[in-house]
N, C-alpha and C. Protein backbone atom coordinates (compact mmCIF):
# COMPACT_ATOMS: atom_id res chain seq x y z
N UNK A 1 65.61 89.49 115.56
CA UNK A 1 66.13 90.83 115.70
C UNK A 1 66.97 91.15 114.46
N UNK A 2 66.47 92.48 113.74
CA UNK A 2 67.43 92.92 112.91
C UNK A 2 68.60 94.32 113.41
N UNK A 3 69.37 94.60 112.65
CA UNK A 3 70.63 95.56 112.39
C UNK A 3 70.95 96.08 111.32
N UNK A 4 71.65 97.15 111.53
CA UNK A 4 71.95 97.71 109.83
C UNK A 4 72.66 96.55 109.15
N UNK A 5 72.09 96.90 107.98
CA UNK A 5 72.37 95.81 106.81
C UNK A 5 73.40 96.23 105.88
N UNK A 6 74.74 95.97 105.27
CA UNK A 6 75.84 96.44 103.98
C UNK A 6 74.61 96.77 102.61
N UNK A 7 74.78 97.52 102.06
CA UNK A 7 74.12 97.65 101.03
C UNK A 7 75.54 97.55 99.46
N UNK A 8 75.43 96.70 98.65
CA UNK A 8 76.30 97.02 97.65
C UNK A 8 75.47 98.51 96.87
N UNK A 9 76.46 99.36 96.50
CA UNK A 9 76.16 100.12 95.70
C UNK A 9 77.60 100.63 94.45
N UNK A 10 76.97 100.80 93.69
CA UNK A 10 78.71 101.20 91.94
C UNK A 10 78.20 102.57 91.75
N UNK A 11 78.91 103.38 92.42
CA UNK A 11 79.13 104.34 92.21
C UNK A 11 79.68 104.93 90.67
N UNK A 12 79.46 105.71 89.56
CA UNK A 12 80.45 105.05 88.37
C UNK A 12 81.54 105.86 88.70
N UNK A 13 82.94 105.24 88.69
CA UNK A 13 83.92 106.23 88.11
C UNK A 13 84.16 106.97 87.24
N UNK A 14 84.58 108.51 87.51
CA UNK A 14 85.05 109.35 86.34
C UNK A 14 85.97 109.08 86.15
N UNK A 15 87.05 109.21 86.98
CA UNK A 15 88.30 108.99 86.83
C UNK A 15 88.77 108.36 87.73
N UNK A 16 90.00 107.56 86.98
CA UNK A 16 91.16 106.69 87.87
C UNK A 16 92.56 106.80 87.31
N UNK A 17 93.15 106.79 88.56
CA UNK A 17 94.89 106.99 88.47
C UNK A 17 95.45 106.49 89.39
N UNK A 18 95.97 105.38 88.69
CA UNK A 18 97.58 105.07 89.68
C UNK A 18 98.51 105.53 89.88
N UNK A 19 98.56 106.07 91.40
CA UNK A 19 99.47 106.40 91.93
C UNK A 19 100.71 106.21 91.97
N UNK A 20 100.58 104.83 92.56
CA UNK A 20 102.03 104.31 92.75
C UNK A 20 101.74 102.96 92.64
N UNK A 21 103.05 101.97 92.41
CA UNK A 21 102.98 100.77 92.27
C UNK A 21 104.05 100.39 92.96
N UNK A 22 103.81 99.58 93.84
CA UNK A 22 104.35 98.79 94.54
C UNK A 22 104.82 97.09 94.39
N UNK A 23 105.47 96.62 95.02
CA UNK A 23 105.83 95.05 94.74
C UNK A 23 104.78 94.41 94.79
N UNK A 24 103.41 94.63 95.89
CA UNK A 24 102.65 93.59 96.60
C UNK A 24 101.61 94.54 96.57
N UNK A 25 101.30 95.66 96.54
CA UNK A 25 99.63 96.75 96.38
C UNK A 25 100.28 97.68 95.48
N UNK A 26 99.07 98.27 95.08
CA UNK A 26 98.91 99.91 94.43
C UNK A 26 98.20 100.95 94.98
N UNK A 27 98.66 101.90 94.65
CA UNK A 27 98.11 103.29 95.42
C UNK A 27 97.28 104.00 94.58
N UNK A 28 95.57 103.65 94.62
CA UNK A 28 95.44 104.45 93.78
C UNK A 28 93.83 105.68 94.01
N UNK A 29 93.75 106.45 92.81
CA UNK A 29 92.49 107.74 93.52
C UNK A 29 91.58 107.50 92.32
N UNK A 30 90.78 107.30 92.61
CA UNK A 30 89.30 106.99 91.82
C UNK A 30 88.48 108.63 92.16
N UNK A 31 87.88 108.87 91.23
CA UNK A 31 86.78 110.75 91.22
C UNK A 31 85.63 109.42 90.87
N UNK A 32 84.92 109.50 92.03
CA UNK A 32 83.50 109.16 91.69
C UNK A 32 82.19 109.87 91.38
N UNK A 33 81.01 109.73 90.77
CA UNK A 33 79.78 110.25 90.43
C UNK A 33 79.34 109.97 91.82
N UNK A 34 78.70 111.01 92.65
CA UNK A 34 77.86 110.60 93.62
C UNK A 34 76.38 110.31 93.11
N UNK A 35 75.38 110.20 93.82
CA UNK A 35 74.12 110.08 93.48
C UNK A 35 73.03 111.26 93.25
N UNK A 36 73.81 112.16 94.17
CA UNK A 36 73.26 113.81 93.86
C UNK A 36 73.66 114.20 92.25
N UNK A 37 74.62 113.85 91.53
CA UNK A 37 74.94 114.13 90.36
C UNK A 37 76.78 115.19 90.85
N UNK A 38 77.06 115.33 92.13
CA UNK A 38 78.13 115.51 92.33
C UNK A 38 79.55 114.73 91.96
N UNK A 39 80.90 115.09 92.49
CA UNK A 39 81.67 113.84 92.79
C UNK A 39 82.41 114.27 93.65
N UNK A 40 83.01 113.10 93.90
CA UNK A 40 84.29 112.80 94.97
C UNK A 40 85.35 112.06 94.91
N UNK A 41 86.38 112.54 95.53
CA UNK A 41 87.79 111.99 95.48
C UNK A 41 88.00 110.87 96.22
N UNK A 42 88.82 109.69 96.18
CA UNK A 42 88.55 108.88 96.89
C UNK A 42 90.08 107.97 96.77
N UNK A 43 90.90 107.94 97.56
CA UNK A 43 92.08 107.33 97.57
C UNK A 43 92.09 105.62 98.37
N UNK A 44 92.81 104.75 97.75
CA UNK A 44 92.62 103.20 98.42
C UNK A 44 93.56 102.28 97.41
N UNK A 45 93.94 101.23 98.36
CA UNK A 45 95.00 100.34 98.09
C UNK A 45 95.15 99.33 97.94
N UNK A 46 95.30 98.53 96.42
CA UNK A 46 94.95 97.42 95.85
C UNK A 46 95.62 96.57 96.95
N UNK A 47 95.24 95.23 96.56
CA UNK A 47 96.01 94.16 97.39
C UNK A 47 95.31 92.59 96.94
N UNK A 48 96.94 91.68 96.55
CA UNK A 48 96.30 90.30 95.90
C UNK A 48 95.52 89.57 96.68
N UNK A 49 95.18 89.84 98.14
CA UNK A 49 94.45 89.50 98.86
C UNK A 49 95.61 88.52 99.49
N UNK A 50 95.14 88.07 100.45
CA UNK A 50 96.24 86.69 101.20
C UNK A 50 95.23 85.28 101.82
N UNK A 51 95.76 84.40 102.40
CA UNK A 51 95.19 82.96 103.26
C UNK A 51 95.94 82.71 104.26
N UNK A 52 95.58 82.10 105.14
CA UNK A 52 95.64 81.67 106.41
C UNK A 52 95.30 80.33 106.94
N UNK A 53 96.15 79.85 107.44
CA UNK A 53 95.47 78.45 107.95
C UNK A 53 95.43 78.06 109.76
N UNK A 54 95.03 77.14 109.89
CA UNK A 54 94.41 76.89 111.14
C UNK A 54 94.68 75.99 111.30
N UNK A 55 96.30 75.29 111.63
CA UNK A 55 96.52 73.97 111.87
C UNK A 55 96.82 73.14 112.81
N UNK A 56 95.90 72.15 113.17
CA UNK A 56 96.11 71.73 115.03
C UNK A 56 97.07 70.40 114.83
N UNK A 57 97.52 70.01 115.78
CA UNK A 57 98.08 69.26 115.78
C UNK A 57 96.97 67.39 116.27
N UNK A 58 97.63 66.88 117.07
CA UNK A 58 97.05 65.62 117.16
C UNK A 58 96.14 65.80 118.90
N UNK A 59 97.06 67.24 119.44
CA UNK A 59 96.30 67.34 120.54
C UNK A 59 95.43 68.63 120.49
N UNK A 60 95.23 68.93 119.72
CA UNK A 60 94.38 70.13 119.09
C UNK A 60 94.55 71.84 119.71
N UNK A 61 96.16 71.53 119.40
CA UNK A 61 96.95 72.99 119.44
C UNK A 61 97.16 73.56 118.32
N UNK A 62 96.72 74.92 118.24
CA UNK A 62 96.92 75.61 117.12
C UNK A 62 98.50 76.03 116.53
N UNK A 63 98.99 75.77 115.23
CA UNK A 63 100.36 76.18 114.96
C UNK A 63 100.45 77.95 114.53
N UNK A 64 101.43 78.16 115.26
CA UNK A 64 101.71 79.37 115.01
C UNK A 64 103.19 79.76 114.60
N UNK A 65 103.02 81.35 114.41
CA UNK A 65 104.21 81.72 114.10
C UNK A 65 104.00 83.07 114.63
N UNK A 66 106.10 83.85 114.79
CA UNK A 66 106.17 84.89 115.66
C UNK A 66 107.11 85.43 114.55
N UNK A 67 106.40 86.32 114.10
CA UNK A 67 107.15 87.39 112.67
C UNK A 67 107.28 88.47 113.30
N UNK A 68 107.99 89.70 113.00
CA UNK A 68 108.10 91.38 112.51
C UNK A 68 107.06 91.78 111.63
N UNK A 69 106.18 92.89 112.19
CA UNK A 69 105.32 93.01 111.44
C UNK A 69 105.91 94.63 111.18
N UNK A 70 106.31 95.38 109.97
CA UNK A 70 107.05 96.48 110.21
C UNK A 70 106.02 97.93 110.47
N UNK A 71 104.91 97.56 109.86
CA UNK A 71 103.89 98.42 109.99
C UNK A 71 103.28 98.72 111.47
N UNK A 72 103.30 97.51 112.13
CA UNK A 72 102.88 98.16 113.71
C UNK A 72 104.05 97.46 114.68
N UNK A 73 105.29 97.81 114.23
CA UNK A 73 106.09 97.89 114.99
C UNK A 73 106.31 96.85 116.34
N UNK A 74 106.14 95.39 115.45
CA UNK A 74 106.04 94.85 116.48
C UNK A 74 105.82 93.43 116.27
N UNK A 75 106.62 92.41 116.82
CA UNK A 75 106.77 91.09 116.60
C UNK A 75 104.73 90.71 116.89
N UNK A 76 104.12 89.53 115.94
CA UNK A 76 103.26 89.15 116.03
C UNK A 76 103.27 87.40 116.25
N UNK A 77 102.14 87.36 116.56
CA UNK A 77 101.82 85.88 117.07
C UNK A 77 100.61 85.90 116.32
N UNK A 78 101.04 84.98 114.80
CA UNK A 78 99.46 84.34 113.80
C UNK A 78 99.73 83.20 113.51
N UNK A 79 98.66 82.85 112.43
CA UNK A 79 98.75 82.08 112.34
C UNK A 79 99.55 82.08 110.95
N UNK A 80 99.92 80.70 110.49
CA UNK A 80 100.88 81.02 109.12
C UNK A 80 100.24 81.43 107.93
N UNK A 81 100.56 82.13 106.90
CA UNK A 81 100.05 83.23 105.86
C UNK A 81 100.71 83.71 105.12
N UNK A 82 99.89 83.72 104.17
CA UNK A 82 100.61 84.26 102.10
C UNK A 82 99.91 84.74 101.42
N UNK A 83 100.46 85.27 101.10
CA UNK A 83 99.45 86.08 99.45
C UNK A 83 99.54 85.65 98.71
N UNK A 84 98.05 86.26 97.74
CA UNK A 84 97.67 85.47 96.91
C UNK A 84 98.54 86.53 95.60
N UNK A 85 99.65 85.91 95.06
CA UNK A 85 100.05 86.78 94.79
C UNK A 85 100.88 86.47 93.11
N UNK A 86 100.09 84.96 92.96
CA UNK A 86 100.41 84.73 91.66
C UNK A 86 98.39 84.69 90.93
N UNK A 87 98.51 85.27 89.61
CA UNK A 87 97.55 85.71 89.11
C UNK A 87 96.61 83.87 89.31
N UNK A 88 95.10 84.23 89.54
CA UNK A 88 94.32 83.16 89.03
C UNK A 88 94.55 82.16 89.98
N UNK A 89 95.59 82.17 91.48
CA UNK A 89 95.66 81.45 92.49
C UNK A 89 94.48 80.91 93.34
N UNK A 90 94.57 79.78 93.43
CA UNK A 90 93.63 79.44 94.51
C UNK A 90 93.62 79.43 95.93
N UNK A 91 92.95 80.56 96.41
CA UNK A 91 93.45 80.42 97.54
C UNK A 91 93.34 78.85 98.66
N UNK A 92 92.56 78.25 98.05
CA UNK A 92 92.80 76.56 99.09
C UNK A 92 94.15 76.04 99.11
N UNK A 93 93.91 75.75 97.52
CA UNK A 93 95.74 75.41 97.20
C UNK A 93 97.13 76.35 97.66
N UNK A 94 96.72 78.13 97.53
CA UNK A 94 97.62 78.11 98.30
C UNK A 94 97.75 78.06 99.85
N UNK A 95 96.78 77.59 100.33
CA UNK A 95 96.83 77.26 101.82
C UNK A 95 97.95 76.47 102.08
């Protein structure tokens, strides 16, 4: 059985501008070429990406942690996690 499939497609950019810069993302608006020969505006927000780990113990309980998450208002239960947030990082190593 198949399903819709992701297709990569590069749209080219006309233009790009950063918005804003932040400690940890950027805010920024790309004017793309559509395929009709039109364009479009298109706003989105960098990010060094982050890792996560999955660590059981000897009885094969997962370790967690209970942070403030300020964006949805609300203590979370994950697992432990960092960004990747020094250039050329690995994310294994920084696991």
């Amino acid at each position: 059985m198949s399903g819709p499939v992701d297709t990569v497609e590069h749209w080219p950019i006309v233009h790009h501008e950063v918005e804003a810069v932040g400690k940890v993302c950027s805010f920024v608006e790309d004017e793309v070429r559509l395929p009709d020969g039109g364009t479009m505006r298109r706003q989105w927000v960098t990010h060094p990406g982050a890792v996560a780990i999955m660590a059981l113990d000897e009885r094969g309980r997962v370790a967690v942690v209970d942070q403030y998450r300020h964006p949805v208002a609300a203590r979370l239960v994950e697992p432990p996690a960092g960004l990747l947030d020094v250039a050329g990082e690995d994310p294994l190593a920084a696991a």
